[in-house]
C-alpha atoms as a PDB file:
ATOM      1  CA  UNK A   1      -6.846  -6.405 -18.437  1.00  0.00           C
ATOM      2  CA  UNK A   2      -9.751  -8.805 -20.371  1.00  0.00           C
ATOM      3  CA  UNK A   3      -8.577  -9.569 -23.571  1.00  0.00           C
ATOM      4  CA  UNK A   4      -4.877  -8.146 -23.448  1.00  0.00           C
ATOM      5  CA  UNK A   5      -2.356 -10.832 -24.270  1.00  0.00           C
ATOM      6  CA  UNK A   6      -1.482 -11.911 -20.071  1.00  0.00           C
ATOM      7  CA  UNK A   7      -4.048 -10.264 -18.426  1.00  0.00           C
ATOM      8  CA  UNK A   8      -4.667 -13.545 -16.910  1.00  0.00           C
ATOM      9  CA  UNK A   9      -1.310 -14.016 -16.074  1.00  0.00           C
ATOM     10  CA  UNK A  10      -1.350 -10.207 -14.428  1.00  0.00           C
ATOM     11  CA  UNK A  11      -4.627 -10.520 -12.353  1.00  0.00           C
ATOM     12  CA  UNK A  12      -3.792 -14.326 -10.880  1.00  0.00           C
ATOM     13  CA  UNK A  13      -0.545 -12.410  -9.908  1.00  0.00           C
ATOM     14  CA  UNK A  14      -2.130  -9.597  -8.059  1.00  0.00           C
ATOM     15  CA  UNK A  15      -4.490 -11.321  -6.641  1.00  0.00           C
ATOM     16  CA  UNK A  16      -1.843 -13.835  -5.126  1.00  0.00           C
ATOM     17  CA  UNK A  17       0.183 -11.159  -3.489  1.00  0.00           C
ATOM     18  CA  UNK A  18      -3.031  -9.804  -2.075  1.00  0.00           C
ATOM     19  CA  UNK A  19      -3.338 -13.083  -0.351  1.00  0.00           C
ATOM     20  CA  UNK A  20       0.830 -13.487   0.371  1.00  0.00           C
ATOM     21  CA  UNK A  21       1.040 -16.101  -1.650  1.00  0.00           C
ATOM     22  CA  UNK A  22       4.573 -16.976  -3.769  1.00  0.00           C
ATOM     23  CA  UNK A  23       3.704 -18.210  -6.913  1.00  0.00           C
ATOM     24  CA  UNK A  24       4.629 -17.876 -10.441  1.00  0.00           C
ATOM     25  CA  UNK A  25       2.274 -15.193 -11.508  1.00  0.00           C
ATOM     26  CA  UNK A  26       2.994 -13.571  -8.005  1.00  0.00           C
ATOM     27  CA  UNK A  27       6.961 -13.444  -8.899  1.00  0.00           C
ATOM     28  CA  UNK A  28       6.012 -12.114 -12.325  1.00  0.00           C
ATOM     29  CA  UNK A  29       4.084  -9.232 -10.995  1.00  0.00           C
ATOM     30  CA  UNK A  30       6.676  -9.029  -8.561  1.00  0.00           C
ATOM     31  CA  UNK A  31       9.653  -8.665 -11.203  1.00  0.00           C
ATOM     32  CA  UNK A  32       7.143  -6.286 -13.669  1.00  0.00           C
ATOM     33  CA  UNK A  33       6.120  -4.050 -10.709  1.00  0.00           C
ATOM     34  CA  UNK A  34       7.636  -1.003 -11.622  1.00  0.00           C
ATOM     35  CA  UNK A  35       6.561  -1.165 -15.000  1.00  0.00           C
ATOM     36  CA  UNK A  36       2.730  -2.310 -14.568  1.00  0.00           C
ATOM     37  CA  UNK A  37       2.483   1.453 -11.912  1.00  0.00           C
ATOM     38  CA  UNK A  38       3.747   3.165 -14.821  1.00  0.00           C
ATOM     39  CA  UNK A  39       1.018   1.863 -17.058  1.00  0.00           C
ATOM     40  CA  UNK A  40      -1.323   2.793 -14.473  1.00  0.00           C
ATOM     41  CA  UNK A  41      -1.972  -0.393 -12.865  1.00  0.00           C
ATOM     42  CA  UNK A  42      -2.639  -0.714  -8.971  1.00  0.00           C
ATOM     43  CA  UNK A  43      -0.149  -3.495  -7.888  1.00  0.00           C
ATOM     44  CA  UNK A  44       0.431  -4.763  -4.187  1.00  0.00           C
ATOM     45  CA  UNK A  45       3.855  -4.523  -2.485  1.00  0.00           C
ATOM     46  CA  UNK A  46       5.978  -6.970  -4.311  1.00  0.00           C
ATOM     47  CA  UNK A  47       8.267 -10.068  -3.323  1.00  0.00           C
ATOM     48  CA  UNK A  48      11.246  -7.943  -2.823  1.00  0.00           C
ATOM     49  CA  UNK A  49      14.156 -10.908  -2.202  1.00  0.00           C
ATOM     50  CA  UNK A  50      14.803 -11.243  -5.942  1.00  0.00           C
ATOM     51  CA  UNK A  51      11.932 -12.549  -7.690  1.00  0.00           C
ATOM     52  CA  UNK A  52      13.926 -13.203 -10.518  1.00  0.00           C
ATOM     53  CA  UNK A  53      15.940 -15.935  -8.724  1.00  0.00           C
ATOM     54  CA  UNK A  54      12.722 -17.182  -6.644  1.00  0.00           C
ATOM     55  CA  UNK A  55      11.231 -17.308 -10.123  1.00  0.00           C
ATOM     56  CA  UNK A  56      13.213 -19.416 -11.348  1.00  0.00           C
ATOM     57  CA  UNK A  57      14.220 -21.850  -8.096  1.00  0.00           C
ATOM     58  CA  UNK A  58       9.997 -22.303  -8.022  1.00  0.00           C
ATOM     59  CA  UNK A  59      10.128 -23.602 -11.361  1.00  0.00           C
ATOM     60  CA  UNK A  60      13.318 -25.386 -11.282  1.00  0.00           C
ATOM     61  CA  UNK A  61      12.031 -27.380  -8.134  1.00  0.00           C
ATOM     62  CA  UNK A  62       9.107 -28.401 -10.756  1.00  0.00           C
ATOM     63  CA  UNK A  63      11.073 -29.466 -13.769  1.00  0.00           C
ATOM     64  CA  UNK A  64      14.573 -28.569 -13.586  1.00  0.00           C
ATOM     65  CA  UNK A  65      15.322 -29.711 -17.341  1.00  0.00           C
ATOM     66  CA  UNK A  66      12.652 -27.090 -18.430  1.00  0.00           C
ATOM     67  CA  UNK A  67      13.650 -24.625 -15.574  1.00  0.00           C
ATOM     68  CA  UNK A  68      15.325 -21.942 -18.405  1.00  0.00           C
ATOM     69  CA  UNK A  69      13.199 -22.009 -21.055  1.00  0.00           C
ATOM     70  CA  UNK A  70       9.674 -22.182 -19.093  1.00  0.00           C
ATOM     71  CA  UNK A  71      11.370 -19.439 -16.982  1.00  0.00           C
ATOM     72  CA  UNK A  72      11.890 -16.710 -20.356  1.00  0.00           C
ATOM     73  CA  UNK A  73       8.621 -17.805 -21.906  1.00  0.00           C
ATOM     74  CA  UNK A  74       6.955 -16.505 -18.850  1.00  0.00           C
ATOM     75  CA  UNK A  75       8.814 -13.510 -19.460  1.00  0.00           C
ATOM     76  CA  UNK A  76       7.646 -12.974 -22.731  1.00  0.00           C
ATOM     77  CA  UNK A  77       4.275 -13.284 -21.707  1.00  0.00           C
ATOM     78  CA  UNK A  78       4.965 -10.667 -18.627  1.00  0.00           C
ATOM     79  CA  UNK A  79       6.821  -8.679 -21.539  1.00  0.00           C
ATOM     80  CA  UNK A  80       3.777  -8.777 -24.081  1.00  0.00           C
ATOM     81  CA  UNK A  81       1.249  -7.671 -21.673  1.00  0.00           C
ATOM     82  CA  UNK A  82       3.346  -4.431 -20.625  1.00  0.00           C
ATOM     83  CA  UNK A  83       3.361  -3.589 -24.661  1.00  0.00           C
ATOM     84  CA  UNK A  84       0.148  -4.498 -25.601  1.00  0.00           C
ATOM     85  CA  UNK A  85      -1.533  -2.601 -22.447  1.00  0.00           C
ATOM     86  CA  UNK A  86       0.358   0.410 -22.741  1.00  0.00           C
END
Protein backbone atom coordinates (compact mmCIF):
# COMPACT_ATOMS: atom_id res chain seq x y z
CA UNK A 1 0.00 0.00 0.00
CA UNK A 2 3.39 2.53 0.22
CA UNK A 3 3.07 5.00 -2.22
CA UNK A 4 -0.61 4.36 -3.56
CA UNK A 5 -2.74 7.46 -3.25
CA UNK A 6 -4.56 6.37 0.63
CA UNK A 7 -2.54 3.71 1.57
CA UNK A 8 -2.17 5.60 4.69
CA UNK A 9 -5.60 6.13 5.02
CA UNK A 10 -6.13 2.07 4.34
CA UNK A 11 -3.45 0.73 6.82
CA UNK A 12 -4.44 3.32 9.92
CA UNK A 13 -7.91 1.75 9.10
CA UNK A 14 -6.95 -1.83 9.41
CA UNK A 15 -4.93 -1.49 11.93
CA UNK A 16 -7.75 0.29 14.04
CA UNK A 17 -10.23 -2.46 13.59
CA UNK A 18 -7.52 -4.86 14.61
CA UNK A 19 -7.50 -3.03 17.85
CA UNK A 20 -11.70 -2.37 17.90
CA UNK A 21 -11.29 0.91 17.60
CA UNK A 22 -14.16 3.32 15.68
CA UNK A 23 -12.50 5.82 13.91
CA UNK A 24 -12.55 7.50 10.65
CA UNK A 25 -10.13 5.39 8.76
CA UNK A 26 -11.75 2.35 10.65
CA UNK A 27 -15.38 3.36 9.12
CA UNK A 28 -13.69 3.83 5.76
CA UNK A 29 -12.27 0.40 5.66
CA UNK A 30 -15.39 -0.58 7.08
CA UNK A 31 -17.65 0.96 4.17
CA UNK A 32 -14.72 -0.20 1.32
CA UNK A 33 -14.55 -3.77 2.75
CA UNK A 34 -15.93 -5.62 0.08
CA UNK A 35 -14.06 -3.94 -2.42
CA UNK A 36 -10.40 -3.83 -0.75
CA UNK A 37 -10.97 -8.40 -0.53
CA UNK A 38 -11.57 -8.15 -4.08
CA UNK A 39 -8.32 -6.36 -4.73
CA UNK A 40 -6.72 -8.86 -2.67
CA UNK A 41 -6.34 -7.10 0.48
CA UNK A 42 -6.63 -8.94 3.99
CA UNK A 43 -9.18 -6.73 5.92
CA UNK A 44 -10.59 -7.46 9.54
CA UNK A 45 -14.33 -7.96 10.19
CA UNK A 46 -15.83 -4.61 9.61
CA UNK A 47 -18.16 -2.12 11.67
CA UNK A 48 -21.26 -3.67 10.40
CA UNK A 49 -24.10 -1.00 11.97
CA UNK A 50 -23.80 1.30 8.95
CA UNK A 51 -20.53 2.82 8.73
CA UNK A 52 -21.75 5.15 6.39
CA UNK A 53 -24.02 6.87 8.96
CA UNK A 54 -21.35 6.32 11.93
CA UNK A 55 -19.05 7.96 9.40
CA UNK A 56 -20.58 10.69 9.16
CA UNK A 57 -22.24 11.25 12.97
CA UNK A 58 -18.15 10.89 14.04
CA UNK A 59 -17.40 13.71 11.96
CA UNK A 60 -20.43 15.71 12.40
CA UNK A 61 -19.86 15.57 16.30
CA UNK A 62 -16.35 17.28 15.22
CA UNK A 63 -17.47 20.05 12.95
CA UNK A 64 -20.95 19.78 11.98
CA UNK A 65 -20.71 22.79 9.36
CA UNK A 66 -17.97 20.69 7.54
CA UNK A 67 -19.75 17.32 8.39
CA UNK A 68 -20.80 16.78 4.32
CA UNK A 69 -18.09 17.84 2.56
CA UNK A 70 -15.15 16.39 4.91
CA UNK A 71 -17.42 13.29 4.87
CA UNK A 72 -17.23 12.80 0.53
CA UNK A 73 -13.64 13.97 0.43
CA UNK A 74 -12.82 11.03 2.56
CA UNK A 75 -14.61 9.13 0.11
CA UNK A 76 -12.71 10.15 -2.66
CA UNK A 77 -9.67 9.33 -1.03
CA UNK A 78 -11.21 5.66 -0.02
CA UNK A 79 -12.39 5.79 -3.83
CA UNK A 80 -8.82 6.66 -5.32
CA UNK A 81 -7.00 4.07 -3.46
CA UNK A 82 -9.43 1.16 -4.72
CA UNK A 83 -8.50 2.51 -8.50
CA UNK A 84 -5.12 3.22 -8.20
CA UNK A 85 -4.34 -0.27 -6.31
CA UNK A 86 -6.24 -2.34 -8.51
Amino acid sequence: MDGVPGGDLVARGIADLEEGLETVPALLVSIGRPRLLRLGISVPPQITDHPEHRLYRLLAERDPAAAHSRYNAWLRRLISFERTAR
